[in-house]
C-alpha atoms as a PDB file:
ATOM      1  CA  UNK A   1     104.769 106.953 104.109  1.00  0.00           C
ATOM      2  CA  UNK A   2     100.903 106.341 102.863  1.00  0.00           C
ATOM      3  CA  UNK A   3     101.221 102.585 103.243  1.00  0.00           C
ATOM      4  CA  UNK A   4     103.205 101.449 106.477  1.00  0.00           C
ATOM      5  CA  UNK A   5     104.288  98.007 106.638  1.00  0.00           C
ATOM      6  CA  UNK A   6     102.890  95.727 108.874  1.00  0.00           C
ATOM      7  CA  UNK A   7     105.033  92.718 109.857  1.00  0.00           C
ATOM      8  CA  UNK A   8     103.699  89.756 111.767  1.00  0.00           C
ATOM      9  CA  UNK A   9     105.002  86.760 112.396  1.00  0.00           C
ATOM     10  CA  UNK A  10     102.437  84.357 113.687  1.00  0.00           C
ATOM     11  CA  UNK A  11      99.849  81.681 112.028  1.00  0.00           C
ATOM     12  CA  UNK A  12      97.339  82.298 109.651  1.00  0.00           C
ATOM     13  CA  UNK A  13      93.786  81.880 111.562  1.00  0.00           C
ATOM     14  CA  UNK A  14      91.277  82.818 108.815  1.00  0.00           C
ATOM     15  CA  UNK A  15      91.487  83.201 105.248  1.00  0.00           C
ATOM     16  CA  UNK A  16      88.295  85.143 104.027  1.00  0.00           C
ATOM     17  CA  UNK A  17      86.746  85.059 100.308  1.00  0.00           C
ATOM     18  CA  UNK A  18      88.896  84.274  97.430  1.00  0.00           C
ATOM     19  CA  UNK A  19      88.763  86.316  94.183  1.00  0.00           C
ATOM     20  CA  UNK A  20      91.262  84.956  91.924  1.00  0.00           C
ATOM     21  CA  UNK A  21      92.409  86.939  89.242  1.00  0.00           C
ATOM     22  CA  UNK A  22      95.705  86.185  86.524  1.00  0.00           C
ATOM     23  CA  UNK A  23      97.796  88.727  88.100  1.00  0.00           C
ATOM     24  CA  UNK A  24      96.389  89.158  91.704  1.00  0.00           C
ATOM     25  CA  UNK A  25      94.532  87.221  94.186  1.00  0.00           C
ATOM     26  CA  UNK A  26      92.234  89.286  96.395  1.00  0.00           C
ATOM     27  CA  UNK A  27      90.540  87.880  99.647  1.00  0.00           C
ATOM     28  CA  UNK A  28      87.974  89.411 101.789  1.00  0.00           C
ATOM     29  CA  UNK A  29      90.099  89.123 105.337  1.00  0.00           C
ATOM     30  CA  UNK A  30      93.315  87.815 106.514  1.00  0.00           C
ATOM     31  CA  UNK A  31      93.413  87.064 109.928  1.00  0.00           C
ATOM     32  CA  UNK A  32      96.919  86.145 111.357  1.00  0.00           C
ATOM     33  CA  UNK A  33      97.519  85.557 114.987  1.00  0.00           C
ATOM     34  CA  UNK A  34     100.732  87.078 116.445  1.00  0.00           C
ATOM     35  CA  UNK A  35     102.817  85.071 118.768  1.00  0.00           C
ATOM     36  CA  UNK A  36     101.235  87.022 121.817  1.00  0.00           C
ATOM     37  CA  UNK A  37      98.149  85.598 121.125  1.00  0.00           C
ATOM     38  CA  UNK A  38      96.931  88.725 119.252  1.00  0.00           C
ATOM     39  CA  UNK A  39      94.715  88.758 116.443  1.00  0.00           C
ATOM     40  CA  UNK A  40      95.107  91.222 113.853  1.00  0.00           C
ATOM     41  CA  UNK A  41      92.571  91.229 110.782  1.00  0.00           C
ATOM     42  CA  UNK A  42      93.593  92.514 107.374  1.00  0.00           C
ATOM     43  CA  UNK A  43      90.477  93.500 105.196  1.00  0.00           C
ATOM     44  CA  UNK A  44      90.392  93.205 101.259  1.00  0.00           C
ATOM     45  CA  UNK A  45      94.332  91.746 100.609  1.00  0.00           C
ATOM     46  CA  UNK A  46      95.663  91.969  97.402  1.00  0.00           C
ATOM     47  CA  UNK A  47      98.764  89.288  96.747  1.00  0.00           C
ATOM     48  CA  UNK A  48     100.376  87.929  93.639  1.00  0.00           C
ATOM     49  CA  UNK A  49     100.049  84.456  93.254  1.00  0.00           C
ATOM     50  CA  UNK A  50     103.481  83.197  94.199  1.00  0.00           C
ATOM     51  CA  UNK A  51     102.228  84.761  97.490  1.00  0.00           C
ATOM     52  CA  UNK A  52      98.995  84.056  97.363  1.00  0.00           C
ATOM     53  CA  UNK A  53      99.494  80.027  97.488  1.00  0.00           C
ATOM     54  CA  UNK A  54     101.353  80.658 100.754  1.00  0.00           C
ATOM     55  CA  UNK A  55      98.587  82.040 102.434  1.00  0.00           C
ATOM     56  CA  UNK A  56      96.372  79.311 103.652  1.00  0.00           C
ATOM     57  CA  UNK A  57      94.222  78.344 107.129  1.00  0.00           C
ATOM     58  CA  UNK A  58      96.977  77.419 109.894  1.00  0.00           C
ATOM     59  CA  UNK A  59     100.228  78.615 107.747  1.00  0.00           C
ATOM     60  CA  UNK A  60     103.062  79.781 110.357  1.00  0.00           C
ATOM     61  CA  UNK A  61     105.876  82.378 109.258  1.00  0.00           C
ATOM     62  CA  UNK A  62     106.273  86.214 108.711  1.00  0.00           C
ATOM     63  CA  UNK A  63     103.700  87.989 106.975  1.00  0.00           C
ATOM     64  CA  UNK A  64     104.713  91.638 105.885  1.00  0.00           C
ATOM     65  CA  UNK A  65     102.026  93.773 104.838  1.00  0.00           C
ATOM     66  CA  UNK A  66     101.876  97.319 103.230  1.00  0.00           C
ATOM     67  CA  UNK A  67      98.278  98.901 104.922  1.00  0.00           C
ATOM     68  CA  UNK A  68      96.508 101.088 102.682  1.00  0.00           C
ATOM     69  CA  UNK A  69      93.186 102.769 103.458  1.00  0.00           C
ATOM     70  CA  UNK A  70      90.924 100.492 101.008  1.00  0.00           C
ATOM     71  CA  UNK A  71      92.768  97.461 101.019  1.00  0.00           C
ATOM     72  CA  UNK A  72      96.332  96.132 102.077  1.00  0.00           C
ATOM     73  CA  UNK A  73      99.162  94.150  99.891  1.00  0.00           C
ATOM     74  CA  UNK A  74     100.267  91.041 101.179  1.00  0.00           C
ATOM     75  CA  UNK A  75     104.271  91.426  99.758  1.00  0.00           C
ATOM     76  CA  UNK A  76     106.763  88.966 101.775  1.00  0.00           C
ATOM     77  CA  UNK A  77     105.413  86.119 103.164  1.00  0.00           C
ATOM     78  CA  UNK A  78     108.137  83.590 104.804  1.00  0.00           C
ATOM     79  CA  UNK A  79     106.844  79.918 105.756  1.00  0.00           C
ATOM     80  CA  UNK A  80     108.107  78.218 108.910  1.00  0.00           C
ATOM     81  CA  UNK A  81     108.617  75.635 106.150  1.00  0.00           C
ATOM     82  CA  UNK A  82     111.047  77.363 104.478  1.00  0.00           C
ATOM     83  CA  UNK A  83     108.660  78.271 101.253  1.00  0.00           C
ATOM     84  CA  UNK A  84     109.015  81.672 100.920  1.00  0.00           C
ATOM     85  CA  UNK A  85     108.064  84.366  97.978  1.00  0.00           C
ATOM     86  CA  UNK A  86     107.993  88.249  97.879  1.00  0.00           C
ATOM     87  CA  UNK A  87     106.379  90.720  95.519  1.00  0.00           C
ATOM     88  CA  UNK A  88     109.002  92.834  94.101  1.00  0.00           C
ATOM     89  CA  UNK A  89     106.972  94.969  92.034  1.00  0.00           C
ATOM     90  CA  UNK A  90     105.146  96.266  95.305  1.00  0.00           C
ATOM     91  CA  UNK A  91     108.280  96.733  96.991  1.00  0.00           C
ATOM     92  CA  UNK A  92     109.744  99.023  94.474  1.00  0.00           C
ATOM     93  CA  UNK A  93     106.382 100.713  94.836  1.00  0.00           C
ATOM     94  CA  UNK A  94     106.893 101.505  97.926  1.00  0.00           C
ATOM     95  CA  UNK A  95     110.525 102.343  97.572  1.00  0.00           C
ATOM     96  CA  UNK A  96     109.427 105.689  95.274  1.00  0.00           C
END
């Protein structure tokens, strides 16, 4: 697989730059810490925006992520909350 998925679940820490865009939002970093204490730090994330307005500074829930080597795709994000979205396009993506 060229893009493994990455799934964390932990709390958003950092949320770098925004770029908004109509059908993407890109951000510099992500940096989510795991429930170990861990921080791991996702550089240039793409998302959709039903995603993209779950990702925010001190969000808790799983984050799955598909790594590429320029930039990753934030595609399932599920909120402690219960708000929840997934980007289906980039799942059948990965699926071929």
């Amino acid at each position: 697989m060229d893009n493994p998925l990455v799934a964390i679940v932990g709390t958003v820490e950092v949320v770098g730059a925004v770029e908004l865009d109509i059908d993407d939002t890109t951000y510099s970093h992500v940096v989510i810490r795991d429930r170990r204490g861990e921080l791991r730090c996702f550089a240039t994330v793409r998302a959709v925006p039903g995603i993209s307005q779950l990702v925010e500074s001190e969000a808790i829930g799983l984050f799955v992520f598909s790594e590429g080597t320029a930039e990753c795709r934030l595609w399932c994000v599920v909120c402690e909350d219960g708000r929840q979205a997934v980007d289906f396009g980039a799942l059948r993506a990965l699926a071929t």
